[in-house]
C-alpha atoms as a PDB file:
ATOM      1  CA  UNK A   1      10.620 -31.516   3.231  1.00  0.00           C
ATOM      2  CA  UNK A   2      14.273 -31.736   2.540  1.00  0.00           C
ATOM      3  CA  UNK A   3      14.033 -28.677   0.246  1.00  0.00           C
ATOM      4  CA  UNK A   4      13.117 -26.500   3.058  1.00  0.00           C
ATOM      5  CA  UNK A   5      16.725 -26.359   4.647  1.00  0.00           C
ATOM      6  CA  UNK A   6      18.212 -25.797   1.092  1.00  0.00           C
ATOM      7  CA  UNK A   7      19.953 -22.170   0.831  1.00  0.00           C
ATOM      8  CA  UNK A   8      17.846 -21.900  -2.855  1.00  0.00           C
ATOM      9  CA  UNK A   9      15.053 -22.219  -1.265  1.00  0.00           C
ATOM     10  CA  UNK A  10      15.358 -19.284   1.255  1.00  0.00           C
ATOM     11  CA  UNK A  11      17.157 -17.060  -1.441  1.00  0.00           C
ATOM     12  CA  UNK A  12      13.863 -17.924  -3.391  1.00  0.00           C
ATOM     13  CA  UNK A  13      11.650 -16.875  -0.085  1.00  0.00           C
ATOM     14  CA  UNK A  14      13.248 -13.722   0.675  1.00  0.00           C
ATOM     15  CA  UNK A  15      13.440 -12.591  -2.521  1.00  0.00           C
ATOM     16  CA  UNK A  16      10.032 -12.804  -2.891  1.00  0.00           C
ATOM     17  CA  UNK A  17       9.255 -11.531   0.736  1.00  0.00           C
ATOM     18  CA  UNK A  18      10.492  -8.414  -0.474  1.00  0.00           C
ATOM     19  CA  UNK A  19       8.482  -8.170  -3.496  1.00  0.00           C
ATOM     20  CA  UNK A  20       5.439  -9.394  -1.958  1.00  0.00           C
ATOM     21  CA  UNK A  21       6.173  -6.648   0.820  1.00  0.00           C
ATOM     22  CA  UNK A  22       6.349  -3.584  -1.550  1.00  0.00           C
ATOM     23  CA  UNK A  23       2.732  -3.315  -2.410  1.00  0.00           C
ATOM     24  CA  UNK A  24       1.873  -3.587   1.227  1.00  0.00           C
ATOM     25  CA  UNK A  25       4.645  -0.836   2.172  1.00  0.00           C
ATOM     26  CA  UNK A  26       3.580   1.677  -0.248  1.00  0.00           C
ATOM     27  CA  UNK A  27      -0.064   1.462   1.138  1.00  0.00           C
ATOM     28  CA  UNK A  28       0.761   2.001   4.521  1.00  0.00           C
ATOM     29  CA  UNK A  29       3.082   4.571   4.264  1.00  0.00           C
ATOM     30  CA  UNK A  30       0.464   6.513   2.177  1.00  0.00           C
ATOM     31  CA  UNK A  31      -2.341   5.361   5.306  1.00  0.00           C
ATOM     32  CA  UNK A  32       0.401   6.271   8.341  1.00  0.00           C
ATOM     33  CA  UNK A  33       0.686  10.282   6.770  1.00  0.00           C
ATOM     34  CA  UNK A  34      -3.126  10.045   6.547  1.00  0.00           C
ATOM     35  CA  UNK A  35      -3.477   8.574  10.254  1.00  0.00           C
ATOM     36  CA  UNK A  36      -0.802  11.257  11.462  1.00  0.00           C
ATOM     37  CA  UNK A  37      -3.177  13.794   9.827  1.00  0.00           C
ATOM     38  CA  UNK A  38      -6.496  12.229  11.637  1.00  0.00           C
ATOM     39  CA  UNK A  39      -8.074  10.926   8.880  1.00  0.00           C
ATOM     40  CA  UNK A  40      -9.046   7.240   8.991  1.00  0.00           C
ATOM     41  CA  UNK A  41      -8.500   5.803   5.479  1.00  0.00           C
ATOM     42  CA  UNK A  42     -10.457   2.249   5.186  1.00  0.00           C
ATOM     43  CA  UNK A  43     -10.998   2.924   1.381  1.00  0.00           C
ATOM     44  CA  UNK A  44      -7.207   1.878   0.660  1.00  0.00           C
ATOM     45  CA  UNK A  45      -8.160  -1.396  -0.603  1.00  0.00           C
ATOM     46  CA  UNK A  46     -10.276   0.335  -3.492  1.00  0.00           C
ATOM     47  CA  UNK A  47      -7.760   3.519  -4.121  1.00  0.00           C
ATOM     48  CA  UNK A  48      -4.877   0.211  -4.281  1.00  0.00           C
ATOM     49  CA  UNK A  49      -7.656  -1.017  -7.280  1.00  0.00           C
ATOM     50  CA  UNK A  50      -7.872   2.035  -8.960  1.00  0.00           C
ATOM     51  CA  UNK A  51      -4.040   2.448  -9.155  1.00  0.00           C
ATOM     52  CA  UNK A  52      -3.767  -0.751 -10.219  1.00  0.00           C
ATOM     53  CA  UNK A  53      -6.475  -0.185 -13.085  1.00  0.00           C
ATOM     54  CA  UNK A  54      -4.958   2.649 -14.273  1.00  0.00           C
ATOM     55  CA  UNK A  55      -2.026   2.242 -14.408  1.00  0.00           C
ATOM     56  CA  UNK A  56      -2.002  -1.529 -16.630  1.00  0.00           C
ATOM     57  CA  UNK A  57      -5.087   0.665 -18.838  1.00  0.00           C
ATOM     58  CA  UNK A  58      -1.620   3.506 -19.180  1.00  0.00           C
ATOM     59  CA  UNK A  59       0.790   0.893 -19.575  1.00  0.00           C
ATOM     60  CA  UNK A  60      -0.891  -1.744 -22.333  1.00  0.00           C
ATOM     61  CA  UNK A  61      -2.385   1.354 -24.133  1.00  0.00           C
ATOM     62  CA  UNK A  62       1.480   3.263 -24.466  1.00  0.00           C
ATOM     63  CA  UNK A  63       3.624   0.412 -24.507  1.00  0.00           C
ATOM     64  CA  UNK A  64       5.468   2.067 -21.645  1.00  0.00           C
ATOM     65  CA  UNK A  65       4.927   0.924 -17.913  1.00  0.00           C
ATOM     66  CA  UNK A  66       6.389   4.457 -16.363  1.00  0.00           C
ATOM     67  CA  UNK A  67       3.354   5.955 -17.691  1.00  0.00           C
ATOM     68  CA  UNK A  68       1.348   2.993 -16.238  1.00  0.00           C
ATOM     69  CA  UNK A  69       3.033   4.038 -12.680  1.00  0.00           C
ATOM     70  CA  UNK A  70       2.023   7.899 -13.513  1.00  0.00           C
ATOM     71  CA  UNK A  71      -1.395   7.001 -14.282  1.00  0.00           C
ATOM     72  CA  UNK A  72      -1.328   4.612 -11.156  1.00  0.00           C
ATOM     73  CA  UNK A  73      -0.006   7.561  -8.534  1.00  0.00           C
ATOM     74  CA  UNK A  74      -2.629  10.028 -10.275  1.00  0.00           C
ATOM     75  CA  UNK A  75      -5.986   7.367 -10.407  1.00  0.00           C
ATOM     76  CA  UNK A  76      -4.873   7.090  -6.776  1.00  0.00           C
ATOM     77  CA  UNK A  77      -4.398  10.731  -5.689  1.00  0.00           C
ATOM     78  CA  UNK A  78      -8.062  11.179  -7.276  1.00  0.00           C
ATOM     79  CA  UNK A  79      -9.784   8.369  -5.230  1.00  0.00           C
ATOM     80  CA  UNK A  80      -7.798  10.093  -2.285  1.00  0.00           C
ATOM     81  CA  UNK A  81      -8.730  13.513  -2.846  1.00  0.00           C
ATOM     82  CA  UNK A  82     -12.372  12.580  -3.719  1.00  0.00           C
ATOM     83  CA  UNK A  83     -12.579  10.524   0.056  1.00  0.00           C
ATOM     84  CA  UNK A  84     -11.375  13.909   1.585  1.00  0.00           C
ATOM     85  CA  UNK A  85     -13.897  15.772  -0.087  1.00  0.00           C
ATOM     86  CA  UNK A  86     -16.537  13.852   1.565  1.00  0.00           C
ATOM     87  CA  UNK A  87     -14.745  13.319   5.332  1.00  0.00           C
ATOM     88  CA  UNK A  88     -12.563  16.935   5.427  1.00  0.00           C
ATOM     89  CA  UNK A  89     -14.977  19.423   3.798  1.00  0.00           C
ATOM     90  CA  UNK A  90     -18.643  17.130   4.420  1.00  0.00           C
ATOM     91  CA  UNK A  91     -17.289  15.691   8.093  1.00  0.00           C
ATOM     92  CA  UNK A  92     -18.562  12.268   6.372  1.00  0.00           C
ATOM     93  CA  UNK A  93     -18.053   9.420   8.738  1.00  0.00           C
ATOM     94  CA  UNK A  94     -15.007   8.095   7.393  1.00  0.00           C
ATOM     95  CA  UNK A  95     -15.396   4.504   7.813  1.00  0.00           C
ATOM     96  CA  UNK A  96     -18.671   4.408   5.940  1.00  0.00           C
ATOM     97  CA  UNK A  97     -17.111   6.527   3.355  1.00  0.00           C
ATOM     98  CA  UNK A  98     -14.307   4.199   2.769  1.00  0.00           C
ATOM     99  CA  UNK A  99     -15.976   1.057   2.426  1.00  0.00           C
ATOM    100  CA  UNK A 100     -18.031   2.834  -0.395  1.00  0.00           C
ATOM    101  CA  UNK A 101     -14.738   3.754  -1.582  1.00  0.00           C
ATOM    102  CA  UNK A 102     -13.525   0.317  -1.787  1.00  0.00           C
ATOM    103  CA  UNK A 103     -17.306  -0.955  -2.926  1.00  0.00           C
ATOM    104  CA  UNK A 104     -16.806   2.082  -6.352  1.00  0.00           C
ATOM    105  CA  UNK A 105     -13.667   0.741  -7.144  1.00  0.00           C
ATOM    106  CA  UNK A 106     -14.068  -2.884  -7.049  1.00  0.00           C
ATOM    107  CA  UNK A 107     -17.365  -2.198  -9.182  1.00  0.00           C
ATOM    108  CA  UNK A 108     -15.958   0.791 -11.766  1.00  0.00           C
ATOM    109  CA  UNK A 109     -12.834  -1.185 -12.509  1.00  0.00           C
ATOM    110  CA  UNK A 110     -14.434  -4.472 -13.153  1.00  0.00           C
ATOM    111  CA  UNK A 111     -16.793  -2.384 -15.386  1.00  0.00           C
ATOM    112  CA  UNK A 112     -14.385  -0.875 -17.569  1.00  0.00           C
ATOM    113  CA  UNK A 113     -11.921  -3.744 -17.835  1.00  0.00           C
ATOM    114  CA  UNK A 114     -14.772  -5.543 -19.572  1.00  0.00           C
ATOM    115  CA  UNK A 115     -15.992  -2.474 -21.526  1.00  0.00           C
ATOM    116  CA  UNK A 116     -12.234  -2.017 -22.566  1.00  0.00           C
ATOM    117  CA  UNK A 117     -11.243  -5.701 -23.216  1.00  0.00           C
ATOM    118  CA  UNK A 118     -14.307  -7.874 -23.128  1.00  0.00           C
ATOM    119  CA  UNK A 119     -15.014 -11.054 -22.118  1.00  0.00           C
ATOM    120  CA  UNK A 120     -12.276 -13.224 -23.203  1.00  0.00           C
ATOM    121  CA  UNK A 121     -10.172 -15.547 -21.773  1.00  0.00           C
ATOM    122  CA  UNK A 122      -6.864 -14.579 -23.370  1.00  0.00           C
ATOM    123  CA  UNK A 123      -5.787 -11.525 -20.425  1.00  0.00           C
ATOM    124  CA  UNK A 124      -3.572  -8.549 -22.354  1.00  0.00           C
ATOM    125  CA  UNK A 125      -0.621  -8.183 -20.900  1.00  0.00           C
ATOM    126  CA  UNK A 126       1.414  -4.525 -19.984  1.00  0.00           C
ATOM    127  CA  UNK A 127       4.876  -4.197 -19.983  1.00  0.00           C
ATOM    128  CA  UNK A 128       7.092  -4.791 -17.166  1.00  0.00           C
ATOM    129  CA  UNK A 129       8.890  -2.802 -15.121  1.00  0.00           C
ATOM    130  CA  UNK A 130      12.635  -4.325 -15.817  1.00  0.00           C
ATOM    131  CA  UNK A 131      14.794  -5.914 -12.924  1.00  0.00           C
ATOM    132  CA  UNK A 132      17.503  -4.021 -12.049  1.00  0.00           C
ATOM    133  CA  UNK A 133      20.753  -5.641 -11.018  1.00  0.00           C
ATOM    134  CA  UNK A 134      23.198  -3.110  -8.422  1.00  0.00           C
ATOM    135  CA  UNK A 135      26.544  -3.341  -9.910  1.00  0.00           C
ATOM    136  CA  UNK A 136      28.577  -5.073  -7.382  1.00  0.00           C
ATOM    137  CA  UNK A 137      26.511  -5.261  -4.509  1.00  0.00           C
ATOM    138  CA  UNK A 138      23.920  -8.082  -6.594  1.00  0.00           C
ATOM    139  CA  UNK A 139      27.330 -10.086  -6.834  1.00  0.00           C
ATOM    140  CA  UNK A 140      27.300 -10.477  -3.058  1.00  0.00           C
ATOM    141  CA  UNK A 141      26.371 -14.056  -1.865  1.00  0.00           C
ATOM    142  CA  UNK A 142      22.762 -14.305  -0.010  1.00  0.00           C
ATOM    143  CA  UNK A 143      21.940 -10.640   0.256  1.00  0.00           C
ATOM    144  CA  UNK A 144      22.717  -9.860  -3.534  1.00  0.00           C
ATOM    145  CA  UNK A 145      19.647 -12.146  -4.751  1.00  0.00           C
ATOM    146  CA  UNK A 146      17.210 -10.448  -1.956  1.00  0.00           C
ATOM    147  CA  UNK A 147      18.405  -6.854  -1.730  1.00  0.00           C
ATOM    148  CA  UNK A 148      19.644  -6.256  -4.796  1.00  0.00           C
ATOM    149  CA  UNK A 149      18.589  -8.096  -7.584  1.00  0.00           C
ATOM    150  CA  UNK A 150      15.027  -6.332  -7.174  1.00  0.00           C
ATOM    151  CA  UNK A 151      12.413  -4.710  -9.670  1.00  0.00           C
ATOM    152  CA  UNK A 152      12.774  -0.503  -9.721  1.00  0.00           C
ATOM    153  CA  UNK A 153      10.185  -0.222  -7.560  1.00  0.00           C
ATOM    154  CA  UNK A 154      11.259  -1.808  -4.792  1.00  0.00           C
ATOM    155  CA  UNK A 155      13.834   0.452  -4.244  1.00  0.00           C
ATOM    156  CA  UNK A 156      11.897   3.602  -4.908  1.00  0.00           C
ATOM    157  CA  UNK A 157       9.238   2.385  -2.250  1.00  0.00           C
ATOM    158  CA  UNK A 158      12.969   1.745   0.388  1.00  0.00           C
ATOM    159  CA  UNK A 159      13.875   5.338  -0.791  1.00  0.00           C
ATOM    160  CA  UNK A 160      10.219   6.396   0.372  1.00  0.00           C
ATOM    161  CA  UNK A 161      10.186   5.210   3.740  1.00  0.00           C
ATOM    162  CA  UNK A 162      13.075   7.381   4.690  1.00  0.00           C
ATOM    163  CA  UNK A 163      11.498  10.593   2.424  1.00  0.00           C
ATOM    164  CA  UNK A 164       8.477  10.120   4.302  1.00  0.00           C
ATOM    165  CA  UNK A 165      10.607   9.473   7.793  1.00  0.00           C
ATOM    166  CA  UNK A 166      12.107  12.705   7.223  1.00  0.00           C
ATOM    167  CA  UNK A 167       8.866  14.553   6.140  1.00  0.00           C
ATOM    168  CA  UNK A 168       7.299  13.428   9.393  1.00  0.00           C
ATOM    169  CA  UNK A 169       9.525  13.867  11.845  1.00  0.00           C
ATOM    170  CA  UNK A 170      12.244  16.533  10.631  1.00  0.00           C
ATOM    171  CA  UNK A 171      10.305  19.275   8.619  1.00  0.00           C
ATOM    172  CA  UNK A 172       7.729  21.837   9.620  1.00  0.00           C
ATOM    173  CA  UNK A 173       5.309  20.687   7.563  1.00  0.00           C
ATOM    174  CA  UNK A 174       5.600  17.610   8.996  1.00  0.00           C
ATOM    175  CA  UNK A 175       5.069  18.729  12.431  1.00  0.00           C
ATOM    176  CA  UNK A 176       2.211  20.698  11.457  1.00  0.00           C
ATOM    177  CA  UNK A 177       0.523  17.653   9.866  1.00  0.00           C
ATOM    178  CA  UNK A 178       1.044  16.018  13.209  1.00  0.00           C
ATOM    179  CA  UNK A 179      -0.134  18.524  15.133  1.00  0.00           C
ATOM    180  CA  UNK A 180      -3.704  18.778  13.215  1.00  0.00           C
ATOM    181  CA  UNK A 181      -3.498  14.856  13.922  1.00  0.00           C
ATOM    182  CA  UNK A 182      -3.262  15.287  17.870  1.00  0.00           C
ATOM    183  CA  UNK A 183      -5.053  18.787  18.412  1.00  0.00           C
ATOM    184  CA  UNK A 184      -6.450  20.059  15.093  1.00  0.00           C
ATOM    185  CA  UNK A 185      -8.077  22.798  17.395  1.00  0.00           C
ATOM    186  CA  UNK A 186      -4.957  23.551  18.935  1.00  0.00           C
ATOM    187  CA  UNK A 187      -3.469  23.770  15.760  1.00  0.00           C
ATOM    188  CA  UNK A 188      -6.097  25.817  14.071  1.00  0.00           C
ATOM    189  CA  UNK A 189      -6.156  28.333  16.576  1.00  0.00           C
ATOM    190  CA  UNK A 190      -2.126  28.941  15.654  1.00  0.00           C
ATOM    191  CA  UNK A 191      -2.667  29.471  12.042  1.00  0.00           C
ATOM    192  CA  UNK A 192      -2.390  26.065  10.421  1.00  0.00           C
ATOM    193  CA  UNK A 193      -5.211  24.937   7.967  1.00  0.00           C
ATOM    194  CA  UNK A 194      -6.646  21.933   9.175  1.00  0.00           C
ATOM    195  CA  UNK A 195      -8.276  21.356   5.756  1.00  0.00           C
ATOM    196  CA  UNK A 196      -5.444  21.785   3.597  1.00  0.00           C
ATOM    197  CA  UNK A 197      -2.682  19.789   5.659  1.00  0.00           C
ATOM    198  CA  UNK A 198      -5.712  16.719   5.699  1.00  0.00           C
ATOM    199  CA  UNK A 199      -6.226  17.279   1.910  1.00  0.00           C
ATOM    200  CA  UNK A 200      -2.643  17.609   1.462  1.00  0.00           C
ATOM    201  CA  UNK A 201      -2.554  14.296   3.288  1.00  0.00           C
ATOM    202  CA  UNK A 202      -4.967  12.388   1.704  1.00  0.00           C
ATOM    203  CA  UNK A 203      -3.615  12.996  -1.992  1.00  0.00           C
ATOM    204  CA  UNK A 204      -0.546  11.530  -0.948  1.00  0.00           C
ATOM    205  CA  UNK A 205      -2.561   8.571   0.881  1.00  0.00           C
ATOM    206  CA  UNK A 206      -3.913   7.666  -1.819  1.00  0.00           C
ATOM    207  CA  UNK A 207      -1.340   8.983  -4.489  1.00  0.00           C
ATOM    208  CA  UNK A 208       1.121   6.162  -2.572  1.00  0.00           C
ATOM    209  CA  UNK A 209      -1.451   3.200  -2.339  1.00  0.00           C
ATOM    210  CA  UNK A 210      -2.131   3.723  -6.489  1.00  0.00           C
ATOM    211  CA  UNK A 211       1.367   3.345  -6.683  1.00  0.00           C
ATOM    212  CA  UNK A 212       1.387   0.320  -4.300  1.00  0.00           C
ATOM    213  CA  UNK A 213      -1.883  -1.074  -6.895  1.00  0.00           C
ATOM    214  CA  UNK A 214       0.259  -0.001  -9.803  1.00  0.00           C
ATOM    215  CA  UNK A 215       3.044  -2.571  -8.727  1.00  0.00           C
ATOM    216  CA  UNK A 216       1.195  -5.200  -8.624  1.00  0.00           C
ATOM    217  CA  UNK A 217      -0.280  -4.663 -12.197  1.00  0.00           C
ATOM    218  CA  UNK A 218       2.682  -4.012 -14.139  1.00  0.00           C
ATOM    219  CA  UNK A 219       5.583  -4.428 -11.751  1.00  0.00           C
ATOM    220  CA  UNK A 220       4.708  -7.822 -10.300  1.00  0.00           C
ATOM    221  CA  UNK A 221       1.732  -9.967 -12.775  1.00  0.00           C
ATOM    222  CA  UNK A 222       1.792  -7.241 -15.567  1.00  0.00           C
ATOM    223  CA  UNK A 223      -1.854  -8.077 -16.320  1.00  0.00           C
ATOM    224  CA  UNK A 224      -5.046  -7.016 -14.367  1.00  0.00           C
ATOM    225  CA  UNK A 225      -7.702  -8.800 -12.798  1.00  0.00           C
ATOM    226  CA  UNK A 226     -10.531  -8.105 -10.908  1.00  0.00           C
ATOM    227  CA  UNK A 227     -10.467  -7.448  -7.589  1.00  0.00           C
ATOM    228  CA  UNK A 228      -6.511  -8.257  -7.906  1.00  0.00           C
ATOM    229  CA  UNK A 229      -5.613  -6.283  -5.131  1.00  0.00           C
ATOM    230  CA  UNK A 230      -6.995  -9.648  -2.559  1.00  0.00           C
ATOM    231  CA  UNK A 231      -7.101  -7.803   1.079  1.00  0.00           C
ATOM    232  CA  UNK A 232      -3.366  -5.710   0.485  1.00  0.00           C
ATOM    233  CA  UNK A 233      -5.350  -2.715   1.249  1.00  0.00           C
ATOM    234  CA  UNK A 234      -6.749  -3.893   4.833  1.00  0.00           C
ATOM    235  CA  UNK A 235      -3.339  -5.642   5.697  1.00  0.00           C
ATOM    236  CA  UNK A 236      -1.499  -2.533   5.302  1.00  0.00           C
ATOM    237  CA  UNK A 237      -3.717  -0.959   7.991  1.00  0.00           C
ATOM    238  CA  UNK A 238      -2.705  -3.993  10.160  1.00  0.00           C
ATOM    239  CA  UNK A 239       1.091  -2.725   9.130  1.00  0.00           C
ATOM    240  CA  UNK A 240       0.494   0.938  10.422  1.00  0.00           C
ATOM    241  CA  UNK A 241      -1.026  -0.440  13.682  1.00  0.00           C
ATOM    242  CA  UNK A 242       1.962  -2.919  13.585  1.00  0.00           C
ATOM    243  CA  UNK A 243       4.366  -0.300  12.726  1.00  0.00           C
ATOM    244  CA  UNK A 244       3.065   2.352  15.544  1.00  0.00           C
ATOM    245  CA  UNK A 245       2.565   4.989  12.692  1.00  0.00           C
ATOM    246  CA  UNK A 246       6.305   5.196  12.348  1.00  0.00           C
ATOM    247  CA  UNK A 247       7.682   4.353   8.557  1.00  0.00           C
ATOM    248  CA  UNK A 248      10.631   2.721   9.829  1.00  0.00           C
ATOM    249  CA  UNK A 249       8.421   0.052  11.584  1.00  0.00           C
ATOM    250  CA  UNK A 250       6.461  -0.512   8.576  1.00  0.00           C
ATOM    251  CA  UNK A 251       9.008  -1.444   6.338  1.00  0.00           C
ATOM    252  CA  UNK A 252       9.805  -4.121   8.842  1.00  0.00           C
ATOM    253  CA  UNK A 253       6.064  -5.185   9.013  1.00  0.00           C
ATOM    254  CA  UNK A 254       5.720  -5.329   5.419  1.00  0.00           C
ATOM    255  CA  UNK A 255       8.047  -7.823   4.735  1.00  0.00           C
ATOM    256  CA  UNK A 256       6.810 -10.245   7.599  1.00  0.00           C
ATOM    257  CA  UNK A 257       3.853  -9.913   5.620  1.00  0.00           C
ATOM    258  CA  UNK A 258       5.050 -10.741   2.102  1.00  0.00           C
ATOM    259  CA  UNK A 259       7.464 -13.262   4.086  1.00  0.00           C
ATOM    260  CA  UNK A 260       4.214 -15.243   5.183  1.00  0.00           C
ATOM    261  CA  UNK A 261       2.767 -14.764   1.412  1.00  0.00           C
ATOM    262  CA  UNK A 262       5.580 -15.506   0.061  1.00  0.00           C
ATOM    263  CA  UNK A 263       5.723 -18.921   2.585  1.00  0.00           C
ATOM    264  CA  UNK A 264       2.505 -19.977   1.591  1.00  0.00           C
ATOM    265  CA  UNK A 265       2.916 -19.527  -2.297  1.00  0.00           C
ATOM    266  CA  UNK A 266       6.417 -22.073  -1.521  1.00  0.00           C
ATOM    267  CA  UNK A 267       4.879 -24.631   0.671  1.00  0.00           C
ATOM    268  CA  UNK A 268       1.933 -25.590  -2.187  1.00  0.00           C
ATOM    269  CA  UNK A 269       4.203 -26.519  -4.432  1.00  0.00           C
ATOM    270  CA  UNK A 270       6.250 -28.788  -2.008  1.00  0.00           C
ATOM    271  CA  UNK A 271       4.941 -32.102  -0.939  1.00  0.00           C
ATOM    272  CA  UNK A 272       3.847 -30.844   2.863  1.00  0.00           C
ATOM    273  CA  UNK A 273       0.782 -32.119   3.574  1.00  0.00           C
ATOM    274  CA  UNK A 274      -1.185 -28.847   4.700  1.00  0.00           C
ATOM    275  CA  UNK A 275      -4.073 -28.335   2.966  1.00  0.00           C
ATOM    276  CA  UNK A 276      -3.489 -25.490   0.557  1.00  0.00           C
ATOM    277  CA  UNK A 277      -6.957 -23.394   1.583  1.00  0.00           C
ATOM    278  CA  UNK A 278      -4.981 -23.004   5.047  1.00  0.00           C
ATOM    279  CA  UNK A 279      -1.577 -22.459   3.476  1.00  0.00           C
ATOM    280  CA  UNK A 280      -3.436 -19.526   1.566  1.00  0.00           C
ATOM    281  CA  UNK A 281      -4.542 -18.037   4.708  1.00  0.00           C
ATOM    282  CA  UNK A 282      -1.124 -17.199   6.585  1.00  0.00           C
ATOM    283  CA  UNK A 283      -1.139 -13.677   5.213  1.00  0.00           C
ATOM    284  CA  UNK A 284      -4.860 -13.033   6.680  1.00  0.00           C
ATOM    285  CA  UNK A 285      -3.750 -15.891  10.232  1.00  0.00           C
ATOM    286  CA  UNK A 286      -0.659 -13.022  10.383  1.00  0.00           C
ATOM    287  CA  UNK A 287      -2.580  -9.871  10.521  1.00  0.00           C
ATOM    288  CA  UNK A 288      -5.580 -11.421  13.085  1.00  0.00           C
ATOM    289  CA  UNK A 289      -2.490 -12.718  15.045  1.00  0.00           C
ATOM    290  CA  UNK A 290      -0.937  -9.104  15.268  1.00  0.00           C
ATOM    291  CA  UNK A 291      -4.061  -7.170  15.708  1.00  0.00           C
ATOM    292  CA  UNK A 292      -5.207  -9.280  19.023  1.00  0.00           C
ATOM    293  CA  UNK A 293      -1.987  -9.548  19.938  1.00  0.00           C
ATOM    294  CA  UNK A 294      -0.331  -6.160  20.006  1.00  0.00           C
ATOM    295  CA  UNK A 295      -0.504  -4.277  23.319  1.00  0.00           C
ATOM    296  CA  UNK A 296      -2.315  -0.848  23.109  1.00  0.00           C
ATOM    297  CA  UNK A 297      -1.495   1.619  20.650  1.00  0.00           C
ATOM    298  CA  UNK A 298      -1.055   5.139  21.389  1.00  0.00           C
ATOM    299  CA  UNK A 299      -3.037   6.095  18.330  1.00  0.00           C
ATOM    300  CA  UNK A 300      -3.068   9.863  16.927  1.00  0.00           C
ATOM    301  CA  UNK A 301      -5.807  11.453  19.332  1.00  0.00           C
ATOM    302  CA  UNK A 302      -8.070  12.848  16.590  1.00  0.00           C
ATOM    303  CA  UNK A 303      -7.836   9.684  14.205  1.00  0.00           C
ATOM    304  CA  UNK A 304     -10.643   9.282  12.356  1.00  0.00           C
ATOM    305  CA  UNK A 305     -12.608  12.594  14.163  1.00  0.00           C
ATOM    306  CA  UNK A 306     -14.113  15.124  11.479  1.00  0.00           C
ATOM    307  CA  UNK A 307     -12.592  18.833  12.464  1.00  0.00           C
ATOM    308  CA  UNK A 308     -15.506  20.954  12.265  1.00  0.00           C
ATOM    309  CA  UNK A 309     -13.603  25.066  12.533  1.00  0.00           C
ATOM    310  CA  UNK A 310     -15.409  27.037  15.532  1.00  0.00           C
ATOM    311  CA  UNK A 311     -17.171  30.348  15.031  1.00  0.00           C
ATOM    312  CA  UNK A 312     -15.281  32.764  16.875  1.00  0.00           C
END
């Protein structure tokens, strides 16, 4: 228990909070535009799978793991755009469509891992995204180790949060993509295509969450497994509802999150006597915890409503 008070030790945790937390951020800022556009995206969990997929299929084949993260942003944009087909242009209902979503992926990815590699138990490996050390600022004591000591990734998805912070809240296209999530009436009867800004928003939904899937094949285990993505997909929805659809809030939420994953992958290999089922729980305990404890959200009014255009 001793090692728990040890400054090592919670270098080691928050380092890996904010790894653990970048999968997890990248999915929910791809499901808050999506919210802010009314579209309900449960089918992140499968577009995180596809991305993931994809990208370690790019990255093993070329030998080069940016093409894996192409391949992982465009397998995800293609789940995305195929889930607005149904719920944009077919008014699907969009939790039914996502859990098929997520029920495809989990199913065509499993699939073509063994058609690709076969049944064996020696898992290819991709390459790896390389660490990259911040001249100066890694040298700092504490804070270099977490902040910036950190794979690529992690700071493109802390770059992200403020592109999409701006996007939202500073641009006109932005405000139009919040508008057709409040009053996509209101907003069709100015001019603004309802279907385009939710298509618009959807590729980028799941463009975002491939890249979130993409991390954790090559940037994090740099090997795939089935069903590897383990629940990130539904705990980022916990992060937007967390987060009050604001990127800023979600960053924060994320790393809780990969703080209590990160806790629980710590504690089983210290002599605490918790049995390491419940220690593997913490991440799943958090998100319950939030969800019945948060006071009401002011969700986007016409979240998860299909916008059928009146005759006029």
């Amino acid at each position: 228990m001793d090692a728990l008070w040890t400054e090592l030790f919670w270098i080691g945790l928050l380092t890996a909070a904010v790894r653990l937390a970048t999968p997890i951020l990248l999915a929910s800022l791809g499901e808050i535009i999506a919210e802010r556009a009314g579209v309900l995206n449960v089918g992140l969990e499968g577009m995180m799978l596809v991305g993931a997929f994809a990208g370690f299929v790019a990255a093993q084949g070329s030998g080069s793991p940016w093409a894996g993260i192409v391949a992982g942003l465009f397998g995800g944009c293609l789940l995305g755009l195929l889930f607005a087909f149904f719920t944009v242009a077919l008014a699907v209902d969009q939790i039914v469509c996502g859990i098929t979503i997520n029920l495809l992926a989990l199913g065509l990815t499993g699939y073509l891992h063994r058609v690709i590699y076969g049944l064996t138990s020696a898992m290819p490996k991709a390459p790896s995204i390389a660490q990259w050390n911040i001249p100066g600022l890694s040298e700092l004591p504490f804070v270099g180790p977490v902040l910036f000591q950190q794979n690529g990734l992690v700071y493109l998805a802390i770059v992200l949060v403020l592109v999409c912070w701006f996007a939202l809240f500073r641009t006109t296209f932005g405000l139009k993509l919040r508008a057709v999530g409040e009053y996509p009436n209101a907003a069709d009867s100015v001019g603004i295509n309802v279907f385009h800004i939710r298509y618009a928003a959807m590729a980028a939904c799941g463009a975002l969450a491939g890249l979130g899937g993409a991390f954790l094949s090559i940037g994090q285990l740099n090997m795939f497994v089935e069903g590897m993505t383990g629940g990130r997909g539904f705990i980022a929805l916990a992060v937007v509802i967390f987060a009050r659809w604001n990127p800023i809030g979600a960053l924060l939420a994320a790393v809780l999150f990969g703080a209590a994953e990160a806790l629980q992958f710590r504690l089983q290999v210290l002599t605490v006597e918790i049995p390491f089922q419940f220690l593997a729980m913490l991440p799943y305990l958090l998100t319950i915890a939030v969800l019945v404890t948060m006071r009401r959200s002011v969700q986007p009014a016409a979240l998860a409503r299909p916008f059928i255009k009146e005759m006029r």
